[in-house]
PDB file of N, CA and C in Angstrom:
ATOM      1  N   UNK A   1      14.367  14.406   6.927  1.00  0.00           N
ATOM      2  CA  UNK A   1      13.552  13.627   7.836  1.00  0.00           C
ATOM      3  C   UNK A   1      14.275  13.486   9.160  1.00  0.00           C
ATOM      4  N   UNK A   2      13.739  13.624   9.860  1.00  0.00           N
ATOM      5  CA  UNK A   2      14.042  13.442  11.524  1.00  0.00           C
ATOM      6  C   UNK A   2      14.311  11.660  11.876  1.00  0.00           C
ATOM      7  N   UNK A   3      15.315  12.217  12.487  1.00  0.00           N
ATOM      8  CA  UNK A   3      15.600   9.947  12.747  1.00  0.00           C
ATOM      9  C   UNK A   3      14.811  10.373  14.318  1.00  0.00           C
ATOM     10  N   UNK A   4      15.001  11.344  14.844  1.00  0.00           N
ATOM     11  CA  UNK A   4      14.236  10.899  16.586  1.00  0.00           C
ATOM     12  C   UNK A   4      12.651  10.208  15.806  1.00  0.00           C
ATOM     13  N   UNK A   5      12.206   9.327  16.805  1.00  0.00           N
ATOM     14  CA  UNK A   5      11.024   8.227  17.045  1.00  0.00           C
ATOM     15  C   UNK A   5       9.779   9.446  16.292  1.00  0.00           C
ATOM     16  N   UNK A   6       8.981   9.126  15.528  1.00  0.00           N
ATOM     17  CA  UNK A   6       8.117   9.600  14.957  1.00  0.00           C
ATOM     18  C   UNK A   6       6.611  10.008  15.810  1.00  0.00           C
ATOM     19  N   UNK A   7       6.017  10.941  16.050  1.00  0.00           N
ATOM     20  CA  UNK A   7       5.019  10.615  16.603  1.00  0.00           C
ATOM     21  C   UNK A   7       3.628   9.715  15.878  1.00  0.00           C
ATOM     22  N   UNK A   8       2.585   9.334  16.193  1.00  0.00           N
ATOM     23  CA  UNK A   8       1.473   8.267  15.462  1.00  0.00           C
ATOM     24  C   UNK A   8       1.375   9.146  14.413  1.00  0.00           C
ATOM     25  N   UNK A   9       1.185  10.407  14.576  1.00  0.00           N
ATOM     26  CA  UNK A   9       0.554  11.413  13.366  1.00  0.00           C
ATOM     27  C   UNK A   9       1.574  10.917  12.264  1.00  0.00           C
ATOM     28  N   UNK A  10       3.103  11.187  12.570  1.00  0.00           N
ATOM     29  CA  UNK A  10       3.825  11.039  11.418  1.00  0.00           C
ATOM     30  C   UNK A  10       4.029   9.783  11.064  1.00  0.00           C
ATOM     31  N   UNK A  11       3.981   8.645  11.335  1.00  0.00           N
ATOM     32  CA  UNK A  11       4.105   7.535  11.308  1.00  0.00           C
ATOM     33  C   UNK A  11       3.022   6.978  10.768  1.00  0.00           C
ATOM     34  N   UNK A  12       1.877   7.524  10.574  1.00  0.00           N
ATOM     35  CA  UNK A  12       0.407   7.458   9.567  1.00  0.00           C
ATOM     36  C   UNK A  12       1.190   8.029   8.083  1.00  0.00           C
ATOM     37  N   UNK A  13       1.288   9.226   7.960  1.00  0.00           N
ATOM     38  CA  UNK A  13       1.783  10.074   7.016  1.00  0.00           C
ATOM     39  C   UNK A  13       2.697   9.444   6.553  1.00  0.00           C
ATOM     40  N   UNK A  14       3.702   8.809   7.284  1.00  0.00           N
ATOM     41  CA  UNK A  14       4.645   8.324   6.321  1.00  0.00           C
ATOM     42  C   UNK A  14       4.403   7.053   5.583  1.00  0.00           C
ATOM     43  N   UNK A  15       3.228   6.341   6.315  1.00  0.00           N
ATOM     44  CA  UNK A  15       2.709   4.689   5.743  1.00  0.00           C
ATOM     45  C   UNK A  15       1.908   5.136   4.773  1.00  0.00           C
ATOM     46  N   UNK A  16       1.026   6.817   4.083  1.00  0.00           N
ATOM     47  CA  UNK A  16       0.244   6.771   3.471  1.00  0.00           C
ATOM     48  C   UNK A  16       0.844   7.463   2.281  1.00  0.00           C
ATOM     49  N   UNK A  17       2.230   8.302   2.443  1.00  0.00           N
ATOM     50  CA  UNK A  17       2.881   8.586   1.249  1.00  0.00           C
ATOM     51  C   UNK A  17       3.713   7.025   0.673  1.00  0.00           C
ATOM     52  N   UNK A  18       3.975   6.396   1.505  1.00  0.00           N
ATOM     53  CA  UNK A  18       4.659   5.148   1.191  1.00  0.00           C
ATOM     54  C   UNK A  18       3.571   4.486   0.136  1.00  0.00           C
ATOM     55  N   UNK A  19       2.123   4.621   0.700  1.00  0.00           N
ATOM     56  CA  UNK A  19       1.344   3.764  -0.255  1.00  0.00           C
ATOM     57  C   UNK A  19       1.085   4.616  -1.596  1.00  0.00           C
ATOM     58  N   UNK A  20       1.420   6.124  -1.446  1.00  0.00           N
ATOM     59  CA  UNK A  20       0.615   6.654  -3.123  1.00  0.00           C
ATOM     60  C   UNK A  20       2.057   6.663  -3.751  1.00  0.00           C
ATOM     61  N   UNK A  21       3.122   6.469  -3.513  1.00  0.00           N
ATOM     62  CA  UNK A  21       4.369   6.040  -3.995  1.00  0.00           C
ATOM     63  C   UNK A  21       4.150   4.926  -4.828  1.00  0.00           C
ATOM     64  N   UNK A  22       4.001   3.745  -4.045  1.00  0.00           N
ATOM     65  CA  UNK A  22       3.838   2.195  -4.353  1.00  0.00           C
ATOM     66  C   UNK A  22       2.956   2.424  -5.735  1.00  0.00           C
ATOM     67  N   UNK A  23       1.641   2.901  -5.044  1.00  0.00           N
ATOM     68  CA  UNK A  23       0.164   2.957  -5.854  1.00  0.00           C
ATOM     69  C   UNK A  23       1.035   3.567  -7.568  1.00  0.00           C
ATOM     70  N   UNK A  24       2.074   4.579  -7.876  1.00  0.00           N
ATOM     71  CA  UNK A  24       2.396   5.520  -8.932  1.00  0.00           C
ATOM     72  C   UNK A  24       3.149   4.232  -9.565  1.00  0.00           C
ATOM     73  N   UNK A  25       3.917   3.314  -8.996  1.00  0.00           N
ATOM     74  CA  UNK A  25       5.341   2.488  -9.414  1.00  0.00           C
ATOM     75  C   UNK A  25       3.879   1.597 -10.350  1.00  0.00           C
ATOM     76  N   UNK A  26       3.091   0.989  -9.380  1.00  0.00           N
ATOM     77  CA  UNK A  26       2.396   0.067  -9.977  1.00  0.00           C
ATOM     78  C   UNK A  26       1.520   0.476 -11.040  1.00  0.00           C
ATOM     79  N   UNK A  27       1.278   1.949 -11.205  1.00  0.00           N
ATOM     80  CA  UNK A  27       0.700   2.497 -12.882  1.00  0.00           C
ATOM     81  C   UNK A  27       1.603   2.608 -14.081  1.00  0.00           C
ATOM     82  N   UNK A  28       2.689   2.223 -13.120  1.00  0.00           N
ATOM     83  CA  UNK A  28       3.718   2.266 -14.372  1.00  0.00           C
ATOM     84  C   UNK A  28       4.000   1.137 -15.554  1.00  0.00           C
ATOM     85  N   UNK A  29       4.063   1.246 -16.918  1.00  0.00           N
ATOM     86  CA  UNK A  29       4.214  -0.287 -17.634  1.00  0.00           C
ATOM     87  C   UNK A  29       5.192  -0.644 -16.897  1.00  0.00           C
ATOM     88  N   UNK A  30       5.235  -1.787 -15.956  1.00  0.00           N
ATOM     89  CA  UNK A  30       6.766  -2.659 -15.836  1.00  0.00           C
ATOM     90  C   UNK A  30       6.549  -4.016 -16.536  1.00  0.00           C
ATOM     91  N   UNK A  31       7.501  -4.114 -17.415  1.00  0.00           N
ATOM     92  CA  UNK A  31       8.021  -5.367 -18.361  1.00  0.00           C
ATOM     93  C   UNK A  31       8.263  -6.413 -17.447  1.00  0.00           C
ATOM     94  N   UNK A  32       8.895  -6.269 -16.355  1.00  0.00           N
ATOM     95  CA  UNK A  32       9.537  -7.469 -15.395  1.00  0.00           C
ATOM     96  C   UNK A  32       8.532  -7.745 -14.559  1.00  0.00           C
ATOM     97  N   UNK A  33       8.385  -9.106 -14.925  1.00  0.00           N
ATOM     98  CA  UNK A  33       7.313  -9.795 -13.963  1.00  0.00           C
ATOM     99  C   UNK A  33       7.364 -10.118 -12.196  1.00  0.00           C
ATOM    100  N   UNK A  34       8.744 -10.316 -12.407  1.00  0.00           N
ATOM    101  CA  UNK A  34       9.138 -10.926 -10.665  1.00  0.00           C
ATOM    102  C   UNK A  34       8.883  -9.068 -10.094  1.00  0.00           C
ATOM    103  N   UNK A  35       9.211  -7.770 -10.934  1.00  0.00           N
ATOM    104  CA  UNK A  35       9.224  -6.506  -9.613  1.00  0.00           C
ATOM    105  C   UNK A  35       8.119  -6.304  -9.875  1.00  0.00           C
ATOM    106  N   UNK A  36       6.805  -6.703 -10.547  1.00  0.00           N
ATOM    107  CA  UNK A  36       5.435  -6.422 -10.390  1.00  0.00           C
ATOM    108  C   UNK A  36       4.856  -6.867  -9.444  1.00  0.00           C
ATOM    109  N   UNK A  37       5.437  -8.047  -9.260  1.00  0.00           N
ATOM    110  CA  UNK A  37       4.929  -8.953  -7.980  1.00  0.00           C
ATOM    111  C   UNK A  37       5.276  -8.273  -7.010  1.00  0.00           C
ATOM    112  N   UNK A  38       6.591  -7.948  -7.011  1.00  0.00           N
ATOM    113  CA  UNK A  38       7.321  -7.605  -5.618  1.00  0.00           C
ATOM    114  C   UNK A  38       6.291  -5.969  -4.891  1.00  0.00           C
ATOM    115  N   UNK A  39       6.420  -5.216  -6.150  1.00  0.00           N
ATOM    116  CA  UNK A  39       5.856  -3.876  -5.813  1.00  0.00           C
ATOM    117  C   UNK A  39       4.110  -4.249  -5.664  1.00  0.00           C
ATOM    118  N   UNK A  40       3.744  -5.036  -5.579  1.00  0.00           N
ATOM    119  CA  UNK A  40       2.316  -5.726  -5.652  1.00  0.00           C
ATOM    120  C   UNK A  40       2.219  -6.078  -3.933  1.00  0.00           C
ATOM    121  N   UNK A  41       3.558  -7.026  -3.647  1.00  0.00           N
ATOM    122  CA  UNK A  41       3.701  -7.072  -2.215  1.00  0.00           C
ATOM    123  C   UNK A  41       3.641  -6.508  -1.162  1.00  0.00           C
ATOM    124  N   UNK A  42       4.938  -5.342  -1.961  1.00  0.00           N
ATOM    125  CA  UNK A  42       5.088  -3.990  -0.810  1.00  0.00           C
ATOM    126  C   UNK A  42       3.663  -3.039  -0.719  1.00  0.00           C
ATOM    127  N   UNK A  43       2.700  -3.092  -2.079  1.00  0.00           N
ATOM    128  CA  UNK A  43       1.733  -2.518  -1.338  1.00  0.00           C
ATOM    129  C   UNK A  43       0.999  -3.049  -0.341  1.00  0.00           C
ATOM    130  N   UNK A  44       0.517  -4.569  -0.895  1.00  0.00           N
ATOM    131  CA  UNK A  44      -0.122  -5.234   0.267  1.00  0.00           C
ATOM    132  C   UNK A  44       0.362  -5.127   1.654  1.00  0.00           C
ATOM    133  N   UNK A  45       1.704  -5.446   1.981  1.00  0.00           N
ATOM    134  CA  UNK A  45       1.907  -4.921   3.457  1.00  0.00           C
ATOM    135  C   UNK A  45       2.292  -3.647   4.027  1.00  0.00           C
ATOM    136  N   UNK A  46       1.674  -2.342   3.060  1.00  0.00           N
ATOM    137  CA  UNK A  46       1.970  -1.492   3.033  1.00  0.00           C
ATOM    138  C   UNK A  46       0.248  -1.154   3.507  1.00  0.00           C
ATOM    139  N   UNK A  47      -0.357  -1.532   3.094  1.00  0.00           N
ATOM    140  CA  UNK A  47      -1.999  -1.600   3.204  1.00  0.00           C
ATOM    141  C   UNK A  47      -2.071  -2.245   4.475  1.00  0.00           C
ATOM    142  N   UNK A  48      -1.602  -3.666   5.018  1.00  0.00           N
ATOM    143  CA  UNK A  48      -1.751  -4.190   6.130  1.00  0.00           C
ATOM    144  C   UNK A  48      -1.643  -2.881   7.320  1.00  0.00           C
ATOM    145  N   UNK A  49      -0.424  -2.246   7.479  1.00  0.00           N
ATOM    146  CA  UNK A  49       0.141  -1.364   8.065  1.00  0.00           C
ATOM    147  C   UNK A  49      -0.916  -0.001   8.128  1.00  0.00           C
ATOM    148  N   UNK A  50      -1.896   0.603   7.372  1.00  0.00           N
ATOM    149  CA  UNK A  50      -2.367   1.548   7.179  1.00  0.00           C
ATOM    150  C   UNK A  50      -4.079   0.674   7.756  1.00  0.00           C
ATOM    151  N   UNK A  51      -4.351   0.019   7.685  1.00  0.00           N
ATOM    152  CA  UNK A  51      -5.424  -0.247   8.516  1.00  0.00           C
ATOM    153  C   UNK A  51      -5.038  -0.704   9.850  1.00  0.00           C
ATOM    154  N   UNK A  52      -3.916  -1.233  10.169  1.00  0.00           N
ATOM    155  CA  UNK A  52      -3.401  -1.252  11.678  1.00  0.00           C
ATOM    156  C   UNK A  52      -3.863   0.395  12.485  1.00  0.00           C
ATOM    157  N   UNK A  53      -3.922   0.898  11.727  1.00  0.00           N
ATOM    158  CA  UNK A  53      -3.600   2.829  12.444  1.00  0.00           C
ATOM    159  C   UNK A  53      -4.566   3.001  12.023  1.00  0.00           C
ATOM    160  N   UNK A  54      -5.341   3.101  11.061  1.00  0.00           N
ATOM    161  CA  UNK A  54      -6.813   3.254  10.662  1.00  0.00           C
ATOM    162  C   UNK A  54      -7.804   2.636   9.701  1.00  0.00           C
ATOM    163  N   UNK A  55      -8.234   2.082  10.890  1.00  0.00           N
ATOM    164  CA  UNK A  55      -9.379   0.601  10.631  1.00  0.00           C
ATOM    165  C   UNK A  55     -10.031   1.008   9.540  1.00  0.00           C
ATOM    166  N   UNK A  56     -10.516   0.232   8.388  1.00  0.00           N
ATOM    167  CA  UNK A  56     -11.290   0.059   7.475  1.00  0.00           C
ATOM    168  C   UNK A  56     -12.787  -0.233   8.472  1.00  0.00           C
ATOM    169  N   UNK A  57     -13.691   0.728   8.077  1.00  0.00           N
ATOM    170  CA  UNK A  57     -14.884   0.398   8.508  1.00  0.00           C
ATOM    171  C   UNK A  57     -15.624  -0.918   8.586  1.00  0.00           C
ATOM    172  N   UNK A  58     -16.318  -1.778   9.363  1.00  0.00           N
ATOM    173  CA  UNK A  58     -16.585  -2.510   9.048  1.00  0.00           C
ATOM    174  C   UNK A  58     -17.962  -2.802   8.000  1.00  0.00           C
ATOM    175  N   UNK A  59     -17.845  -3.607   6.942  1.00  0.00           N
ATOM    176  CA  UNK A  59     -18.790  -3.958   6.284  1.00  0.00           C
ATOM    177  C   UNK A  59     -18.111  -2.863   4.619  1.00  0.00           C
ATOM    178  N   UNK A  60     -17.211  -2.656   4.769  1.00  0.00           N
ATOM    179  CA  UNK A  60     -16.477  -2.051   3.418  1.00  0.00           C
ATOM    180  C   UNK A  60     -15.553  -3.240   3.540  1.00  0.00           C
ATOM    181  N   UNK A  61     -16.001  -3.624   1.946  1.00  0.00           N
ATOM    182  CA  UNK A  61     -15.135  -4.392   1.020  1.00  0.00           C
ATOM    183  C   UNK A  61     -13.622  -3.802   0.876  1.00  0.00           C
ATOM    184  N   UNK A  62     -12.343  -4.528   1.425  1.00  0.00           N
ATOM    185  CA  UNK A  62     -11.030  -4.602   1.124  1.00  0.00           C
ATOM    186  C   UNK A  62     -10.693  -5.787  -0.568  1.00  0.00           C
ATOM    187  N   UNK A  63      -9.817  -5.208  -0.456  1.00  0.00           N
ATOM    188  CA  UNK A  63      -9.436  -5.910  -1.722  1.00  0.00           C
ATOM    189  C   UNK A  63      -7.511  -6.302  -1.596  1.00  0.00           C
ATOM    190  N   UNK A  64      -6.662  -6.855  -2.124  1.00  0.00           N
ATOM    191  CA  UNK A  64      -5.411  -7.238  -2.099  1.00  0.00           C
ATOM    192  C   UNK A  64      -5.348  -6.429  -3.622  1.00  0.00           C
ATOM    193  N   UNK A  65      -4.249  -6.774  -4.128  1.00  0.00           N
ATOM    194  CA  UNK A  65      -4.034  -6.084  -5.580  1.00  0.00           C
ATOM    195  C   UNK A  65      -4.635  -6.965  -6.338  1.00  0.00           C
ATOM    196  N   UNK A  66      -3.999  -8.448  -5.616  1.00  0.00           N
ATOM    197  CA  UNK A  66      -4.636  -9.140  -6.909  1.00  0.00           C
ATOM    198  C   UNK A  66      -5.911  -9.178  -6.972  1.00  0.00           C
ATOM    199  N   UNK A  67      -6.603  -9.105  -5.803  1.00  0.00           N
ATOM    200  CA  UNK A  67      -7.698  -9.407  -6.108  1.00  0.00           C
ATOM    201  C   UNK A  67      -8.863  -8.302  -6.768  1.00  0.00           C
ATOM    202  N   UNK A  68      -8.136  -6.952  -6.622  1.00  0.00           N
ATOM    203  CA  UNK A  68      -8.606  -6.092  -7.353  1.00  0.00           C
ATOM    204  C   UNK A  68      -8.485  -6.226  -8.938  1.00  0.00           C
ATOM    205  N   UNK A  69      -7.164  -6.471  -9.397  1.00  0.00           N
ATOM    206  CA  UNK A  69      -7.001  -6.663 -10.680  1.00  0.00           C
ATOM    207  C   UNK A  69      -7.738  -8.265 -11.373  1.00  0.00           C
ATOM    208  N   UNK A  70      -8.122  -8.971 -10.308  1.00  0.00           N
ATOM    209  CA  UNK A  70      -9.382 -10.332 -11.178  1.00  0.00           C
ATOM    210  C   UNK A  70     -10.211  -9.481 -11.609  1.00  0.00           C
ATOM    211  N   UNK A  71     -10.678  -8.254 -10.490  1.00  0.00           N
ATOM    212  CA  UNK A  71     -12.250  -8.056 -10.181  1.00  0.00           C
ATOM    213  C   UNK A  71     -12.188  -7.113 -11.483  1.00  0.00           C
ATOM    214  N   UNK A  72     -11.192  -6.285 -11.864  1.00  0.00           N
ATOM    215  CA  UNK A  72     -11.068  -5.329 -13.066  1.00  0.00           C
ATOM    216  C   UNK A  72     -10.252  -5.367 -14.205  1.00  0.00           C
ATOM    217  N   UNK A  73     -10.362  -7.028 -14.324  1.00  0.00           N
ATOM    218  CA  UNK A  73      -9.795  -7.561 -16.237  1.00  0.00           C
ATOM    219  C   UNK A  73     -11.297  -7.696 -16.812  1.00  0.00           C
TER     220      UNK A  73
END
């Protein structure tokens, strides 16, 4: 990886491999409750960050983790 300043293109790319990273950790069984949370976190502001650069349409339903996982127990 290049340390010079990223251009927007790569700086998208890198917030959206960051999230299918996150997205793989959190399919994983984890036993420990406090790094479920934590990796629960890092997606959420990992998600904040990826609609900063590309807006969620308006009138599409967002969701947080948790609030995905109420909506699908």
């Amino acid at each position: 990886m290049s340390i010079a300043k990223p251009t927007e293109k790569e700086a998208i790319e890198a917030v959206r491999e960051a999230s299918i990273s996150i997205a793989c950790l959190m399919d994983e069984n984890c036993d420990d409750l406090i790094l479920g949370l934590e990796i629960e976190h890092v997606q959420d502001q990992i998600t904040i960050v990826e609609n900063f650069y590309d807006p969620v349409p308006e009138g599409v339903k967002t969701y947080t983790v948790q609030d995905w996982v109420k909506d699908n127990e």
